[in-house]
Protein backbone atom coordinates (compact mmCIF):
# COMPACT_ATOMS: atom_id res chain seq x y z
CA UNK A 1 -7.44 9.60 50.47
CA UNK A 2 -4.20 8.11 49.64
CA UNK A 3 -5.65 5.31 48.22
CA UNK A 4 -7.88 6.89 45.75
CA UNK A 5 -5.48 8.64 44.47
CA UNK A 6 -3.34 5.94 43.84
CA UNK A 7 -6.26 4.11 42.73
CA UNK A 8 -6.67 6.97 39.92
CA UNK A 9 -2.93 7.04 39.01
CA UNK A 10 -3.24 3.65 38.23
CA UNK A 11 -6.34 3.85 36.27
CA UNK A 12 -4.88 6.91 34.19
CA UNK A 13 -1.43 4.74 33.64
CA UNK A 14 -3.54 1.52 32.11
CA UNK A 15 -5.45 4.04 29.80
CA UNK A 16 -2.37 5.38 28.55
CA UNK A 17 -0.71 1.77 28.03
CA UNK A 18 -3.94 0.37 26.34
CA UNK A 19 -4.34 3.47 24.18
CA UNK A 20 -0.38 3.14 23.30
CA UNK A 21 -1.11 -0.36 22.22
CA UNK A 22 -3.97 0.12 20.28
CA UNK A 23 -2.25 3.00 18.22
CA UNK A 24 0.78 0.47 17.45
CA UNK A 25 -1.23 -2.14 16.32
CA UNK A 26 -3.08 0.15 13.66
CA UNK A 27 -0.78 1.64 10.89
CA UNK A 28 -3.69 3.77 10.18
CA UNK A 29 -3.80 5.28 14.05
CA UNK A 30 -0.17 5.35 13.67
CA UNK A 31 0.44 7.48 10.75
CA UNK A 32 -2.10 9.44 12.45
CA UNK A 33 -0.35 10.18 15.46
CA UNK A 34 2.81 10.36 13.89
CA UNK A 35 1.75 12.81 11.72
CA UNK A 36 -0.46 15.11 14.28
CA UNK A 37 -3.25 15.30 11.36
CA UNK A 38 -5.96 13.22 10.01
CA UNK A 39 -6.95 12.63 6.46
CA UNK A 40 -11.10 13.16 5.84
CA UNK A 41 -11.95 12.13 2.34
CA UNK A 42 -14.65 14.35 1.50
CA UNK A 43 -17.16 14.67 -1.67
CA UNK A 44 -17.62 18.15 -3.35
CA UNK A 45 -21.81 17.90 -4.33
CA UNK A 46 -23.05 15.49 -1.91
CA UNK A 47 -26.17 17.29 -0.73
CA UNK A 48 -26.58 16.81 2.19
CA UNK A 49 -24.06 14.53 3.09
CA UNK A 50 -20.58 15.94 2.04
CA UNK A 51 -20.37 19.11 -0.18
CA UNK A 52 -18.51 22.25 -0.54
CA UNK A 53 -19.66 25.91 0.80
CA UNK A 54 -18.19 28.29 0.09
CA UNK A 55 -14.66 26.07 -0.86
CA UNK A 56 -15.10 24.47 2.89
CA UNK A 57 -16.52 20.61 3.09
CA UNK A 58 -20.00 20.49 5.18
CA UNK A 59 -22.46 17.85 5.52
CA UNK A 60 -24.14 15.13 7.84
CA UNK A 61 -20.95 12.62 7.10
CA UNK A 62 -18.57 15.51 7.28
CA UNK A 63 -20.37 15.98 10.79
CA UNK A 64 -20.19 12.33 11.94
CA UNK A 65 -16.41 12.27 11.34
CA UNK A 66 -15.55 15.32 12.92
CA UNK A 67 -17.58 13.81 16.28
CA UNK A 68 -15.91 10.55 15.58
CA UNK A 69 -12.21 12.33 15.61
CA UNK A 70 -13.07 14.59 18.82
CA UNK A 71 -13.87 10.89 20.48
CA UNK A 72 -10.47 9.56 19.01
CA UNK A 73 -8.54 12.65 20.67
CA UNK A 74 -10.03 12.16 23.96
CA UNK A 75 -10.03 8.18 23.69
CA UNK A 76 -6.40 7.97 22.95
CA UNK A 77 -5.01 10.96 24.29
CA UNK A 78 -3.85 12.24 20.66
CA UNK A 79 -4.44 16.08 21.41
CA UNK A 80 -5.62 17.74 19.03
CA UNK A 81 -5.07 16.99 15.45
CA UNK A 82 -5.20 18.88 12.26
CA UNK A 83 -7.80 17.70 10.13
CA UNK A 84 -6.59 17.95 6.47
CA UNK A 85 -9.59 17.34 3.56
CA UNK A 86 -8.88 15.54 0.21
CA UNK A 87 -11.71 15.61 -2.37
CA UNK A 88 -12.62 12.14 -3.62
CA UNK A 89 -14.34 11.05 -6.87
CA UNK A 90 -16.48 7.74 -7.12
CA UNK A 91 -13.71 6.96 -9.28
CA UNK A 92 -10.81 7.22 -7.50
CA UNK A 93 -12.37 7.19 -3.68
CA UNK A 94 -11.23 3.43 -3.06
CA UNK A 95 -7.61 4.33 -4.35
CA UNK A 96 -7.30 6.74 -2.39
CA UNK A 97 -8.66 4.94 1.09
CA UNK A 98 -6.08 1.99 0.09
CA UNK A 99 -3.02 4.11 -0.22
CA UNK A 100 -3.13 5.95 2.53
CA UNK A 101 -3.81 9.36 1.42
CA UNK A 102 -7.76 9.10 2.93
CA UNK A 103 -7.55 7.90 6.46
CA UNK A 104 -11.82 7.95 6.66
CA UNK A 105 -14.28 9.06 3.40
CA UNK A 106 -16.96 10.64 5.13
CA UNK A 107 -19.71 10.89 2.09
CA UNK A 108 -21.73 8.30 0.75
CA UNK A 109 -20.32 5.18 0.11
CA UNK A 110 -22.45 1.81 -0.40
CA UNK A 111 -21.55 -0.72 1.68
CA UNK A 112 -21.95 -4.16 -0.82
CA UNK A 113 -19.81 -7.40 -0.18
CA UNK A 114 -17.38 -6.63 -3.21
CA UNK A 115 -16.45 -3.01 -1.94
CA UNK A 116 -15.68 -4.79 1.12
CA UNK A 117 -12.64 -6.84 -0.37
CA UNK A 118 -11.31 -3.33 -1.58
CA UNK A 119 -12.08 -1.06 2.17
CA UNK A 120 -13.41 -1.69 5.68
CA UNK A 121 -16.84 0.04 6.33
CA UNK A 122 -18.41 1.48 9.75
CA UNK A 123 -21.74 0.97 11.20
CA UNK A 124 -24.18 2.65 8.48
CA UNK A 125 -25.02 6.29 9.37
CA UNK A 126 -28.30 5.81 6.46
CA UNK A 127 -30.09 3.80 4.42
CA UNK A 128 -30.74 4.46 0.54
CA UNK A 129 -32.46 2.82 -2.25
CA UNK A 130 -32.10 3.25 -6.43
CA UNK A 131 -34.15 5.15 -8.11
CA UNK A 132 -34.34 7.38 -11.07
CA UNK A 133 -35.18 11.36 -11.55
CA UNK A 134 -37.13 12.31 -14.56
CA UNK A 135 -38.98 15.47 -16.07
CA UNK A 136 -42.24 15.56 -14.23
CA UNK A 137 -43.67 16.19 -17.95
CA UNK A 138 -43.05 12.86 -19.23
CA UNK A 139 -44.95 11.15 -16.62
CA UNK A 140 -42.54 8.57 -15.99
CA UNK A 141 -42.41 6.36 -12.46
CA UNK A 142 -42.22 2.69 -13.56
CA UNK A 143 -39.24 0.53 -14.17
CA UNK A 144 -40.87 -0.03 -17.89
CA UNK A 145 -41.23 3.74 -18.54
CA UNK A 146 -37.10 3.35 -18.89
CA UNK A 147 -37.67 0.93 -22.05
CA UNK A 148 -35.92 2.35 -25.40
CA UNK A 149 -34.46 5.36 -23.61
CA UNK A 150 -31.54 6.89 -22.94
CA UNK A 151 -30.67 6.80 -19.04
CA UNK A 152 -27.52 8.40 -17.70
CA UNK A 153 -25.42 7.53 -14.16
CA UNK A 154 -22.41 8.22 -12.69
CA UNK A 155 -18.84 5.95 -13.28
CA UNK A 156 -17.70 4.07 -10.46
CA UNK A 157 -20.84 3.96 -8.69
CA UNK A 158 -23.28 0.72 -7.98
CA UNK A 159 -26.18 1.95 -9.85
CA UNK A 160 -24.16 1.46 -13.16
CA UNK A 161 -24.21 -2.19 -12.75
CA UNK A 162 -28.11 -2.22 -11.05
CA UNK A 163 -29.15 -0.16 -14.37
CA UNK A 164 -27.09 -2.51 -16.56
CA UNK A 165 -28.64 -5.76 -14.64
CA UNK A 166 -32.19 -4.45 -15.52
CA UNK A 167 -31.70 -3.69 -18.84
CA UNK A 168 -30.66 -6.99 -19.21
CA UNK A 169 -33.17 -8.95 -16.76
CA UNK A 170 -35.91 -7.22 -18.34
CA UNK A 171 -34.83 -6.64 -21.59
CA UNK A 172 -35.67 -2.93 -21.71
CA UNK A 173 -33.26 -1.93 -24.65
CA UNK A 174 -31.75 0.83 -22.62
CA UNK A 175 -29.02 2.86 -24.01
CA UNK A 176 -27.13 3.48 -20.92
CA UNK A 177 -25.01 6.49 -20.75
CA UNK A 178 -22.17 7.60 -18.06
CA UNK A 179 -21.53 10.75 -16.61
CA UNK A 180 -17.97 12.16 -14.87
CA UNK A 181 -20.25 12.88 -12.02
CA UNK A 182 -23.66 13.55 -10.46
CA UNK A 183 -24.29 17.30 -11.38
CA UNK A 184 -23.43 16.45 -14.81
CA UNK A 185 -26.05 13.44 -15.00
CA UNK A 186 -28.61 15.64 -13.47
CA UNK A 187 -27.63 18.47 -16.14
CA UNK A 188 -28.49 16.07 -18.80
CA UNK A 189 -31.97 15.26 -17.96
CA UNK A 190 -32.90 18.69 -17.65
CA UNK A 191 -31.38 19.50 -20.86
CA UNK A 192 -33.19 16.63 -22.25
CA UNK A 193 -29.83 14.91 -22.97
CA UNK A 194 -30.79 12.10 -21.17
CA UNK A 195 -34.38 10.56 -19.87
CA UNK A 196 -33.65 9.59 -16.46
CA UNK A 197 -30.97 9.40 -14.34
CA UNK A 198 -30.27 6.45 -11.71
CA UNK A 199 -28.65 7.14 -8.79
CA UNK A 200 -29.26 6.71 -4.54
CA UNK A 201 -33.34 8.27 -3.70
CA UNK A 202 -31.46 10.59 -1.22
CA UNK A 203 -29.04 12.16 -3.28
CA UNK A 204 -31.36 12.80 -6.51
CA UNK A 205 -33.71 14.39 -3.62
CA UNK A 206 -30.79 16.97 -2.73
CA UNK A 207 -30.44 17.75 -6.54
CA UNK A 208 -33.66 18.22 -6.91
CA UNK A 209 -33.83 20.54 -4.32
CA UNK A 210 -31.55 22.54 -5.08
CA UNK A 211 -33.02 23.27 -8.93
CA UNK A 212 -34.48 26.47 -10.27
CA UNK A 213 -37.31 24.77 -10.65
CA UNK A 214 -38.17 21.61 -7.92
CA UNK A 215 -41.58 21.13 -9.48
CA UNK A 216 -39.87 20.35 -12.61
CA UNK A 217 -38.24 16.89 -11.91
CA UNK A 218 -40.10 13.56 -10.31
CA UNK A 219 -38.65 10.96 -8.35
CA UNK A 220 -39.95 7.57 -9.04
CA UNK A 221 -41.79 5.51 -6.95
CA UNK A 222 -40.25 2.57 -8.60
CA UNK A 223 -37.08 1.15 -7.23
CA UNK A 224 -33.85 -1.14 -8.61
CA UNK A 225 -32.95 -2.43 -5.40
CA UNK A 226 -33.74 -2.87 -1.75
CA UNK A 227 -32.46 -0.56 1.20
CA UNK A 228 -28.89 -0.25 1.03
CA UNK A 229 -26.69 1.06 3.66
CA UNK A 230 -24.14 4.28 3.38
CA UNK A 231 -20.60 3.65 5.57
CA UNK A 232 -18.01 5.79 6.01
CA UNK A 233 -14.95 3.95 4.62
CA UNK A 234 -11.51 3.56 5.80
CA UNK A 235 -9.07 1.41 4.83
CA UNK A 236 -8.98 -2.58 4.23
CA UNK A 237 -6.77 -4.79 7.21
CA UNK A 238 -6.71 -2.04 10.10
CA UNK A 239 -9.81 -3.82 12.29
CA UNK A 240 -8.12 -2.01 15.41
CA UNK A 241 -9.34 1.04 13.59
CA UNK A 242 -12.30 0.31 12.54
CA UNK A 243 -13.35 -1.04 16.16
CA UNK A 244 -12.39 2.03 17.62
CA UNK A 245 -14.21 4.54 15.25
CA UNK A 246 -17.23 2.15 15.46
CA UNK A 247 -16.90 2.19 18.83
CA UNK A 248 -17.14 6.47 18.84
CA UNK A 249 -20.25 5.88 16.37
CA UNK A 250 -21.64 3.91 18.65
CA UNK A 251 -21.45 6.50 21.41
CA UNK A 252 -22.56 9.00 18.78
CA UNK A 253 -25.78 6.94 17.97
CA UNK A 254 -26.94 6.56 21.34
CA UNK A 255 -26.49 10.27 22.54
CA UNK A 256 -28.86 12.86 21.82
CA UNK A 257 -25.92 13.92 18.85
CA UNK A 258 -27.37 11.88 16.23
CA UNK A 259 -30.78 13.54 16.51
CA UNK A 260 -29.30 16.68 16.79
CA UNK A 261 -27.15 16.08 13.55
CA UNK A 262 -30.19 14.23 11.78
CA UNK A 263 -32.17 17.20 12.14
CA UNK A 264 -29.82 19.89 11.01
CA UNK A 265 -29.20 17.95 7.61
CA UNK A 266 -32.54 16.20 6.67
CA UNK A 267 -35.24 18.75 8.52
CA UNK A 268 -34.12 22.06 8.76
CA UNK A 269 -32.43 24.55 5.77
CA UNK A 270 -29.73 23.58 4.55
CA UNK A 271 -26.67 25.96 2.61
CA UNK A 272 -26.03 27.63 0.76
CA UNK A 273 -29.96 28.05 -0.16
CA UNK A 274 -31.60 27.20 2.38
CA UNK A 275 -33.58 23.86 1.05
CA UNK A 276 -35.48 21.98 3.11
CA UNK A 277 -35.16 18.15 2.48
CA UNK A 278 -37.95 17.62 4.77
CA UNK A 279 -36.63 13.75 5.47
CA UNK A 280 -37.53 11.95 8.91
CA UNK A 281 -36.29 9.66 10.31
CA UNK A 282 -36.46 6.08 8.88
CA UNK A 283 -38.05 3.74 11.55
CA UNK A 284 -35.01 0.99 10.07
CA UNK A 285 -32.54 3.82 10.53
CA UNK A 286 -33.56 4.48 13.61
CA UNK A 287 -33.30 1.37 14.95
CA UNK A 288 -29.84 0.76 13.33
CA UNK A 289 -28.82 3.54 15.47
CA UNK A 290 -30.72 2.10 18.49
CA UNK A 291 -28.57 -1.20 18.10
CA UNK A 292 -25.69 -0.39 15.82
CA UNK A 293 -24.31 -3.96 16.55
CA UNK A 294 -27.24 -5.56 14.78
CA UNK A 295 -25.78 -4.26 11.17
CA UNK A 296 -22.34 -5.79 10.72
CA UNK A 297 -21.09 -7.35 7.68
């Protein structure tokens, strides 16, 4: 008996020493544990990945981090720390990541090889492609149905520069327009402002929802680029972090959480309203989360 218990001393004694290391070697881990409290970055209209109810952030990424942090607690012995949320902008999300004043954005952030020279990304928790929302009365789903109209998106996002490289490629004479944000771009098609507005499938789908009037808008069929994956972002030079909240992903993504999370955001209602999305699972999404390791850039 004496042995195991010595045997489990010892065990307990290298955890702590390798979990002491791996905090000093990460500024981000130690400001962290320093502080007692952990900075979420967290979008305020993100349905239904990070969005306010009610004045408190919800959503599927809001959900992923908070499972990520519980594993971080228990992982590295950091008790349990105060989880402080700082709304970001697609304008001023990377600023804040860089900083220091976002320890982990947990919305929707495209992973692309330039945002990677400005923030480290995790394993993708979805998959998204461009598209563009329209008035279902003018019948538009094409990429050509765009030519000589107005088309709004949001600053600081990717789908500026996809809308821009179209209009050029294809010479569609589009007078692009920006908007402060994604409410506001949707606002302007339904006013008639704008034509269309370009922006991730997923997130024009939660807009959409959540209109007076559903029937009212189409989503088209026709896309400006391929599957692109959504990361939660922390920030650039810390790999000891982002191995270590991969590595709680990981143990997210093979559990029985993910389809329990994955369900409660893209299947069932969702608040404040009580929208369905109605979104299974991707076969490629599922198999990212099958093999997580598969998907790293």
């Amino acid at each position: 008996m004496k042995w195991l218990v010595a045997l489990l001393m010892t065990s307990v004694m290298w955890q702590d020493v390798t979990a002491s290391e791996e905090i000093a070697s990460s500024p981000t881990l130690s400001r962290i544990a320093s502080a007692g409290e952990i900075a979420i970055g967290h979008r305020t209209s993100e349905v239904p990945f990070s969005y306010l109810v009610n004045d408190q952030p919800i959503g599927y990424a809001i959900d992923l981090c908070l499972n990520v942090i519980e594993g971080l607690e228990k992982t590295l012995g950091l008790g349990d720390l105060k989880v402080t949320y700082v709304p970001v902008t697609p304008a001023n999300r990377f600023i804040l990541v860089r900083n220091g004043e976002v320890d982990i954005a947990c919305g929707v952030t495209t992973n692309t090889p330039e945002r990677r020279r400005q923030a480290a990304f995790s394993y993708p928790h979805f998959l998204t492609e461009t598209r563009y929302v329209s008035l279902a009365e003018q019948h538009m789903d094409s990429l050509q149905d765009l030519a000589g109209r107005s088309v709004v998106s949001t600053t600081g996002t990717i789908n500026i520069a996809q809308l821009n490289e179209l209009n050029r490629t294809e010479e569609l004479t589009i007078a692009v327009m920006l908007s402060r944000n994604h409410e506001e771009a949707f606002d302007m098609v339904a006013s008639g402002q704008a034509s269309a507005f370009v922006m991730d499938d997923i997130l024009l789908a939660g807009l959409v929802s959540s209109a007076a009037d559903p029937a009212a808008f189409h989503i088209s069929q026709a896309t400006l680029s391929s599957a692109e994956p959504y990361g939660l972002m922390m920030p650039p030079d810390d790999p000891v972090f982002v191995e270590l909240v991969n590595k709680e992903l990981r143990n997210i993504y093979q559990s029985e959480t993910i389809h329990t999370l994955y369900e409660k955001w893209f299947l069932q209602p969702l608040p404040p309203d009580n929208r369905v999305l109605n979104l299974p699972l991707a076969p490629a999404l599922a198999a990212i989360f099958a093999n997580p390791e598969q998907y790293i850039e």
